[in-house]
Protein backbone atom coordinates (compact mmCIF):
# COMPACT_ATOMS: atom_id res chain seq x y z
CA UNK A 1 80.34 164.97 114.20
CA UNK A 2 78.27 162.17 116.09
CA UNK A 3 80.81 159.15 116.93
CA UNK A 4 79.76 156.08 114.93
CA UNK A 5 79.03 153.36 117.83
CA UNK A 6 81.11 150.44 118.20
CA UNK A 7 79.17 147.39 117.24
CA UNK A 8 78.93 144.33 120.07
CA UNK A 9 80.99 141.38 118.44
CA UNK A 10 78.79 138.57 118.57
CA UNK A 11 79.40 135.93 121.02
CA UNK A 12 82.00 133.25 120.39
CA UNK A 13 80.12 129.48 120.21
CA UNK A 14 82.02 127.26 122.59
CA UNK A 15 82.57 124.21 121.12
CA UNK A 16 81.46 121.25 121.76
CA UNK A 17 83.33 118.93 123.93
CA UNK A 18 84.69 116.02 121.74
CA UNK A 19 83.57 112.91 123.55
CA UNK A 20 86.76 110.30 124.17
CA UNK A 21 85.05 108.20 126.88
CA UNK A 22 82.28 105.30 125.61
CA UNK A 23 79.45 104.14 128.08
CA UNK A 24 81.85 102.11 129.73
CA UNK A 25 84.44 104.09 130.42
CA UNK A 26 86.80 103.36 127.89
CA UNK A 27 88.61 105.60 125.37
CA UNK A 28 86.36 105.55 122.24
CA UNK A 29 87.93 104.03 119.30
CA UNK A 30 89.08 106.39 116.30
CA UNK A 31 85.56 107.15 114.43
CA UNK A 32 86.85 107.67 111.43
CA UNK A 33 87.80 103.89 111.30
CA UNK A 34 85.82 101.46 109.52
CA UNK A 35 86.37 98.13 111.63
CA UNK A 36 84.69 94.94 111.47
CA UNK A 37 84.84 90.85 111.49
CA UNK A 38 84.47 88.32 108.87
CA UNK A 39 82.77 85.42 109.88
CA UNK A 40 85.80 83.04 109.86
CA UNK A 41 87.30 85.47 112.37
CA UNK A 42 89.77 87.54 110.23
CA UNK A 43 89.53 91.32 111.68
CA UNK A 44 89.52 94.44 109.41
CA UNK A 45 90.47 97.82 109.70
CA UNK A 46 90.02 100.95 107.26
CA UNK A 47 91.07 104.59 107.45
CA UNK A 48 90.53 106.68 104.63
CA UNK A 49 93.73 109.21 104.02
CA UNK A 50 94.13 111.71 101.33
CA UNK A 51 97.60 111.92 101.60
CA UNK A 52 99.64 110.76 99.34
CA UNK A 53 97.14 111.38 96.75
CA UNK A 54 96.11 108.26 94.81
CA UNK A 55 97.61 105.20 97.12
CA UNK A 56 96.67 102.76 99.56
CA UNK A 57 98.70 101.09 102.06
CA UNK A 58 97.62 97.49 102.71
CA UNK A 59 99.28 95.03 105.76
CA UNK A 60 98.22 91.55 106.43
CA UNK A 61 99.21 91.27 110.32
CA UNK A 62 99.12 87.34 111.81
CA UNK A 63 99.18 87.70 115.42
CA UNK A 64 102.27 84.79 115.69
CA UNK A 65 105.71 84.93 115.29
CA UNK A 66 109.07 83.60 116.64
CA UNK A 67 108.01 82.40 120.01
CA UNK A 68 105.47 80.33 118.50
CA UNK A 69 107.88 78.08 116.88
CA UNK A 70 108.39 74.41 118.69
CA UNK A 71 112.13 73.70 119.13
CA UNK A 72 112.60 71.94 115.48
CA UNK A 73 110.78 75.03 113.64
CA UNK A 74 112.88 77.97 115.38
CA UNK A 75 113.89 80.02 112.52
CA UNK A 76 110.85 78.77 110.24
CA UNK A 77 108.20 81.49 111.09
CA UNK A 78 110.93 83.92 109.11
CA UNK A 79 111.35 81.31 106.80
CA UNK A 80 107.52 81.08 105.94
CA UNK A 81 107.20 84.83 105.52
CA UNK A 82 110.06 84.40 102.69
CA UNK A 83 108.00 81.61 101.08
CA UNK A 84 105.31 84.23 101.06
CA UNK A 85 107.60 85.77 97.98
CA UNK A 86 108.42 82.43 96.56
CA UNK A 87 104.73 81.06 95.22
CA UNK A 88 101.39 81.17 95.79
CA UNK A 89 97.85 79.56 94.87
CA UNK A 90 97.78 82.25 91.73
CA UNK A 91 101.25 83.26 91.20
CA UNK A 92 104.10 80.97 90.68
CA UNK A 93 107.70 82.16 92.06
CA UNK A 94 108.56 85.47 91.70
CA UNK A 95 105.16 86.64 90.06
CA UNK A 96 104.36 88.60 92.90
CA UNK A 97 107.69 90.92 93.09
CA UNK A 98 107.90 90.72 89.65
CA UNK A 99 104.37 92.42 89.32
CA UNK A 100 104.12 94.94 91.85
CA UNK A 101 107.64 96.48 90.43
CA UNK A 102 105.71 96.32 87.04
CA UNK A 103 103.39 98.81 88.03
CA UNK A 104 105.85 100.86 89.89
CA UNK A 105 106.58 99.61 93.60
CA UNK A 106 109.44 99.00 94.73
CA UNK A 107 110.62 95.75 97.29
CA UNK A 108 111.33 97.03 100.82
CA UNK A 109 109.80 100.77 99.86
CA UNK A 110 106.27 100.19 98.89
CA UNK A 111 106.58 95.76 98.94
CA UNK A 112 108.07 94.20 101.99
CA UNK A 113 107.50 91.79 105.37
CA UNK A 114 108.96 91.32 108.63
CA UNK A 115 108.56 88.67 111.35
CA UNK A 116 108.61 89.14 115.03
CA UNK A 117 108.57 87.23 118.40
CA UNK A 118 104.59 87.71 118.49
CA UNK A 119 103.80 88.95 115.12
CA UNK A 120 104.02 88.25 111.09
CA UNK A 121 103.06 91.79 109.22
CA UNK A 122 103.14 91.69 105.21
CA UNK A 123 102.73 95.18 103.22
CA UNK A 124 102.42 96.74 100.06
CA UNK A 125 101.59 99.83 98.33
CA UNK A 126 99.91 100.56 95.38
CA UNK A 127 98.35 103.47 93.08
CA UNK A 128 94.16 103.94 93.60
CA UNK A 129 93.45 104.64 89.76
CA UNK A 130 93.16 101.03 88.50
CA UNK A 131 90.56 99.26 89.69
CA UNK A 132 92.65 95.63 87.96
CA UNK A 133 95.70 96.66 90.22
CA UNK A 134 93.27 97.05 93.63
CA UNK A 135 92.24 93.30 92.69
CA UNK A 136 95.57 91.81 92.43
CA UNK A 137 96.86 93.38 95.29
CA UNK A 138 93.93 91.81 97.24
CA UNK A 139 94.52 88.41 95.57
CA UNK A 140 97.86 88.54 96.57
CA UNK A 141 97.11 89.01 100.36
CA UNK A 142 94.78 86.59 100.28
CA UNK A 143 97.08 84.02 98.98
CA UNK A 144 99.49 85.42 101.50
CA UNK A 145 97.08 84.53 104.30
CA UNK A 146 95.44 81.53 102.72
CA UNK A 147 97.55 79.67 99.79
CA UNK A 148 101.36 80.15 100.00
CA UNK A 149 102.53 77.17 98.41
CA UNK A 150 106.02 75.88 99.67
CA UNK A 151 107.21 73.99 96.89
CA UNK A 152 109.26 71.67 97.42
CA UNK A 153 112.20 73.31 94.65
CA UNK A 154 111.84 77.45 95.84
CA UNK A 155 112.07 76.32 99.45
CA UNK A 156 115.39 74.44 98.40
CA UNK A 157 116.56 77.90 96.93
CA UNK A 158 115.27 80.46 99.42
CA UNK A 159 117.41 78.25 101.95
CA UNK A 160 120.29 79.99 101.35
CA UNK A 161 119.07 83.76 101.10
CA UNK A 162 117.86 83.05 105.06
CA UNK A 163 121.04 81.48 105.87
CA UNK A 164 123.14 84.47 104.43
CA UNK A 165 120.93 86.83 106.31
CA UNK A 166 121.61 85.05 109.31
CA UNK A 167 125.54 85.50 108.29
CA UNK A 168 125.04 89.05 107.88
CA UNK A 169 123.89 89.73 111.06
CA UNK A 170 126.15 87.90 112.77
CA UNK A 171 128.82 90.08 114.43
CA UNK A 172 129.30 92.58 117.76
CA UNK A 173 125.48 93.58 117.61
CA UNK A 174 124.28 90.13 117.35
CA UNK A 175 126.58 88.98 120.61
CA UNK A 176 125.48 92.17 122.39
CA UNK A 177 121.86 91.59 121.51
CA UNK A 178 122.08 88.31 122.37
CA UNK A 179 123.35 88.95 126.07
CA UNK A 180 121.07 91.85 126.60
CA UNK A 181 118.12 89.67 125.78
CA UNK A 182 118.93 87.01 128.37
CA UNK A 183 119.20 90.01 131.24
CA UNK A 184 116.11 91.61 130.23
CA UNK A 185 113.84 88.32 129.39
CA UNK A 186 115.50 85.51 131.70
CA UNK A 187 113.82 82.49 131.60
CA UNK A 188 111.46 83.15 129.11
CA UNK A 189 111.12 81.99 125.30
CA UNK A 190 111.52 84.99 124.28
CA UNK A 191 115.20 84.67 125.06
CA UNK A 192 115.71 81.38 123.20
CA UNK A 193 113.21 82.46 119.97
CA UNK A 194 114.70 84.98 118.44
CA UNK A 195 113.29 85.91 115.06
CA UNK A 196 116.50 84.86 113.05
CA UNK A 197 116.35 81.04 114.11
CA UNK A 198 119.02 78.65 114.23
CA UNK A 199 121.02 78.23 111.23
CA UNK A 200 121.12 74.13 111.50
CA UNK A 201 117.12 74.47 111.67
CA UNK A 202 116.80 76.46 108.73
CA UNK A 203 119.86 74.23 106.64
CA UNK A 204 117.75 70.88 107.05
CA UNK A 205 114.19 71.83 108.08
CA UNK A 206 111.46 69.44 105.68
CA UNK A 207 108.62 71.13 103.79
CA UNK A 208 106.29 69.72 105.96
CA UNK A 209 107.74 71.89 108.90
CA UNK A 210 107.11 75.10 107.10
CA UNK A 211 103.88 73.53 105.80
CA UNK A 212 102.74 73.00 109.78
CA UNK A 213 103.71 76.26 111.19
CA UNK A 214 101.94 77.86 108.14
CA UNK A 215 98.73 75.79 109.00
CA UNK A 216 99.04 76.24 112.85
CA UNK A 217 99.36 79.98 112.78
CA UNK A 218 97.73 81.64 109.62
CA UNK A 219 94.44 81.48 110.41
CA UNK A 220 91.88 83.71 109.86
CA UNK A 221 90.81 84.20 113.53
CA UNK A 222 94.78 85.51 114.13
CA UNK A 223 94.84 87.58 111.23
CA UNK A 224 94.12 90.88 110.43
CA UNK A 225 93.65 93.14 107.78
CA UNK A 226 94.71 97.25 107.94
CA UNK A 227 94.09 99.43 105.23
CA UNK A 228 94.97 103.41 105.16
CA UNK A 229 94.64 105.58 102.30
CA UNK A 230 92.89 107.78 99.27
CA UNK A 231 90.16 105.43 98.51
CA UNK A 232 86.33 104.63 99.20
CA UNK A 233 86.37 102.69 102.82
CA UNK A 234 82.83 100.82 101.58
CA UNK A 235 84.96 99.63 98.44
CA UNK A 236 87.61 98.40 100.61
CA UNK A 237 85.24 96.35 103.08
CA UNK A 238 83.93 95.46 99.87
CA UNK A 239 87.28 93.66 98.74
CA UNK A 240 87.85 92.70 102.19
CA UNK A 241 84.60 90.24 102.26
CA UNK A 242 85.32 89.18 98.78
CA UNK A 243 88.67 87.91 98.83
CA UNK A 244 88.59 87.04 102.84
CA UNK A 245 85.42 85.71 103.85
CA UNK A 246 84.35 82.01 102.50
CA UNK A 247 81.12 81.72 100.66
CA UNK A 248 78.12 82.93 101.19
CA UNK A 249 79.78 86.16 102.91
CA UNK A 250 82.42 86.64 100.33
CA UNK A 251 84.35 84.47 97.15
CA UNK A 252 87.52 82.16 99.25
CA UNK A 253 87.19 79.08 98.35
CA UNK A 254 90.35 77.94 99.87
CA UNK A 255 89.68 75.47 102.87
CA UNK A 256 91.90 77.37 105.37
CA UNK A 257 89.62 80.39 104.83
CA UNK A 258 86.40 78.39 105.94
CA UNK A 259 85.08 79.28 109.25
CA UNK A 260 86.29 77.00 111.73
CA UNK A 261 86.65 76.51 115.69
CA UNK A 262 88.64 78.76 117.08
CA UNK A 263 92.76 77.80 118.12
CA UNK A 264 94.34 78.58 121.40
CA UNK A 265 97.07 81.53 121.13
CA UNK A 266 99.35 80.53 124.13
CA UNK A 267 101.29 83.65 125.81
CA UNK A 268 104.57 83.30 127.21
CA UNK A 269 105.29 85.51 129.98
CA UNK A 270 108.85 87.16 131.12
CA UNK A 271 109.10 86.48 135.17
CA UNK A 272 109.72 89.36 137.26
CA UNK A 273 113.10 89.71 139.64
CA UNK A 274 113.10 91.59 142.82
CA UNK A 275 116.75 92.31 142.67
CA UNK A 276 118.03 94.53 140.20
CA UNK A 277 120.16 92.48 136.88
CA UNK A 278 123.39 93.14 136.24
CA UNK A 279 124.86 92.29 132.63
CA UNK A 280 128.85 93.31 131.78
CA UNK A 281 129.07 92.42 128.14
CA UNK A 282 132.88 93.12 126.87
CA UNK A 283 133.66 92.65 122.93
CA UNK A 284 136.83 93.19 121.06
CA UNK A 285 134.80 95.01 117.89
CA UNK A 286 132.44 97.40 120.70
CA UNK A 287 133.08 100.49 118.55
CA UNK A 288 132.69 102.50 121.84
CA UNK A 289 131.24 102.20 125.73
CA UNK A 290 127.61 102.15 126.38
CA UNK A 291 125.80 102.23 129.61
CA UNK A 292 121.85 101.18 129.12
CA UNK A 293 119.50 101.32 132.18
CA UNK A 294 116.09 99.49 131.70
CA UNK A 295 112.97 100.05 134.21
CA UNK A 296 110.78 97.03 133.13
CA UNK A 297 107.31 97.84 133.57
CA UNK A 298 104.38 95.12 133.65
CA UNK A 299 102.29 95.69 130.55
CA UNK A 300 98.64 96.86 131.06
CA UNK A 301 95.46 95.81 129.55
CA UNK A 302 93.30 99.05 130.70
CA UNK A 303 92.30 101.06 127.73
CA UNK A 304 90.59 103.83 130.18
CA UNK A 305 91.82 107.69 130.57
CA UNK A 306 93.90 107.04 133.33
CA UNK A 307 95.70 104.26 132.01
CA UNK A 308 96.15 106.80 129.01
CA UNK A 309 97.51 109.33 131.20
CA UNK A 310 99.85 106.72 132.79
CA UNK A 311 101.10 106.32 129.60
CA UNK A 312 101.68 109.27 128.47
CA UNK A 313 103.41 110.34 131.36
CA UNK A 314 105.91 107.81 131.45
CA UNK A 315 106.89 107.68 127.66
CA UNK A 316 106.91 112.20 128.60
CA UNK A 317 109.57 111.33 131.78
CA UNK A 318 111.87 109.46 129.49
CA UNK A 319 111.82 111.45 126.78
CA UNK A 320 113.07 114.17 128.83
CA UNK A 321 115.07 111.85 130.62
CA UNK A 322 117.19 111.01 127.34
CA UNK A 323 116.86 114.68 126.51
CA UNK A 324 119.15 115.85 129.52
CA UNK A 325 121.61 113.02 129.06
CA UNK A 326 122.30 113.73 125.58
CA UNK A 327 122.30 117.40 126.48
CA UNK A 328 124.97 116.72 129.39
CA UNK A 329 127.01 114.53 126.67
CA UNK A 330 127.35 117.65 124.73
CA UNK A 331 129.44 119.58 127.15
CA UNK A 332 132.86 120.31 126.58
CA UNK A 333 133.79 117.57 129.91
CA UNK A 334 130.88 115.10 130.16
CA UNK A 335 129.92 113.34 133.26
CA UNK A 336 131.46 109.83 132.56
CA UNK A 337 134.35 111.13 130.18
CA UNK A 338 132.03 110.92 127.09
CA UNK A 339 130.14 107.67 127.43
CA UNK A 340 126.63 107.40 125.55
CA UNK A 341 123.78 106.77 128.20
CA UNK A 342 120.97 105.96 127.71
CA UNK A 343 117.79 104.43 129.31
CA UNK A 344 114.97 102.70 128.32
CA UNK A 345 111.31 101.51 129.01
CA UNK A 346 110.57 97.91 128.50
């Protein structure tokens, strides 16, 4: 019986090489991204995302923060992102939570803020199958970026929720924090801003101190819009230009979105120390010992392959770094009778 012949498998098509690097040698930015700029200045970014099915994740990001305050407004670029919460152009008081748990979001889950030494992010999270929710959501950034209102009676009573978070975080962190941060930063601002504030700023600070860091810093050209999730990207830009852009390009009518000339964003840099810093930071309520070593690194602006290898590598080395110690922790008779190590990149 004649032997049936083995067919030749067909070639394998190699694939083809997924370009990273642009004409100029840069990585390429993310494709799938739908990026652009209004022409007041405000930047957008869009990723479309299946998962979860139905929802879209929106964050208003304003590129200022703690160390922008002047000494009588530390504590008041938190204080502003409260306000946020506390009245707007098109929603009076608590209108805004008081929606978005209407229609099934929760505050801190799917509704929530934070405030940083450089940055101001505000986010929410809503369903993609009702085209009236999609608008409100966008009115409500908008008024978050352009018409927060800071009357005069909710800033009186949002006083004391920022004071008693301030309380609350008071304590053996905050005193530890507070002496790592003057090692690590020196003399910088960023060891005299942090995001908290000073209680006696926030207990007497006027209106028209919230009302000038709002004005100073929320402006379109610092501002930036990031949406991710199960929805049409052109529809998005759509919204974007509507509720962003002042007329003709889209429908804000507020002043503070018109297009104006650009402000200054000042940087504040940490100096550098050739000798290495030494902090011994003893507390009655440490619930155990610590030893933290920091290697600060000078931040890089390259956005090339090797720079992306660079960092790679380095986040890799201390990964497995903190690997081992933890590992060596675990033994029955640690090196350094059972203290937590631990080191860090800064």
């Amino acid at each position: 019986m004649a032997e049936t012949p083995t067919p030749t498998p067909e070639p394998t098509a190699t694939p083809a090489p997924v370009e990273v690097l642009g004409p100029d040698g840069n990585l390429i930015f993310d494709p799938a991204v739908v990026r652009g700029t209004l022409s007041n200045g405000l930047s957008y970014y869009i990723r479309h995302n299946e998962e979860p099915r139905e929802r879209l994740h929106l964050s208003l990001v304003v590129k200022a923060g703690s160390v922008h305050e002047e000494e009588e407004q530390r504590g008041l670029a938190h204080f502003v992102e409260h306000m946020a919460f506390n009245g707007t152009e098109r929603f009076a008081k608590q209108e805004i939570v008081d929606y978005l748990e209407s229609i099934g979001s929760s505050f801190g889950a799917h509704l929530n803020a934070y405030t940083s030494y450089d940055e101001t992010v505000y986010f929410l999270e809503i369903p993609t199958d009702d085209p009236e929710i999609l608008e409100k959501a966008f009115q409500i950034l908008s008024d978050w970026a352009y018409a927060i209102s800071f009357e005069p009676e909710e800033v009186e009573l949002e006083r004391g929720v920022v004071l008693e978070e301030w309380r609350l975080g008071q304590g053996f962190d905050s005193r530890w924090r507070d002496g790592l941060y003057r090692a690590l930063f020196g003399a910088s601002r960023y060891s005299e801003r942090a995001p908290i504030g000073l209680p006696e700023v926030v207990e007497t600070a006027p209106v028209e101190q919230l009302r000038a860091y709002y004005e100073r810093w929320y402006r379109p050209e610092l501002m930036a819009l990031v949406a991710v999730g199960d929805l049409d990207p052109a529809l998005i830009e759509a919204k974007i230009k509507q509720h962003f852009a002042p007329p003709p390009e889209g429908e804000a009518q507020q002043e503070r979105a018109a297009i104006a000339p650009p402000t200054t964003l000042p940087t504040f840099d940490v100096p550098g120390h050739e000798e290495p810093r030494i902090d011994i930071f003893t507390d009655p309520e440490a619930p155990g010992t610590q030893l933290i070593l920091v290697r600060k690194i000078a931040p890089e602006a390259g956005q090339d392959l090797a720079w992306f290898k660079r960092s790679v590598t380095q986040q890799l080395a201390f990964m497995m770094l903190n690997a081992r110690l933890f590992e060596r922790g675990q033994a029955a008779d640690p090196p350094g009778c059972g203290r937590e190590a631990r080191v860090e990149r800064s």
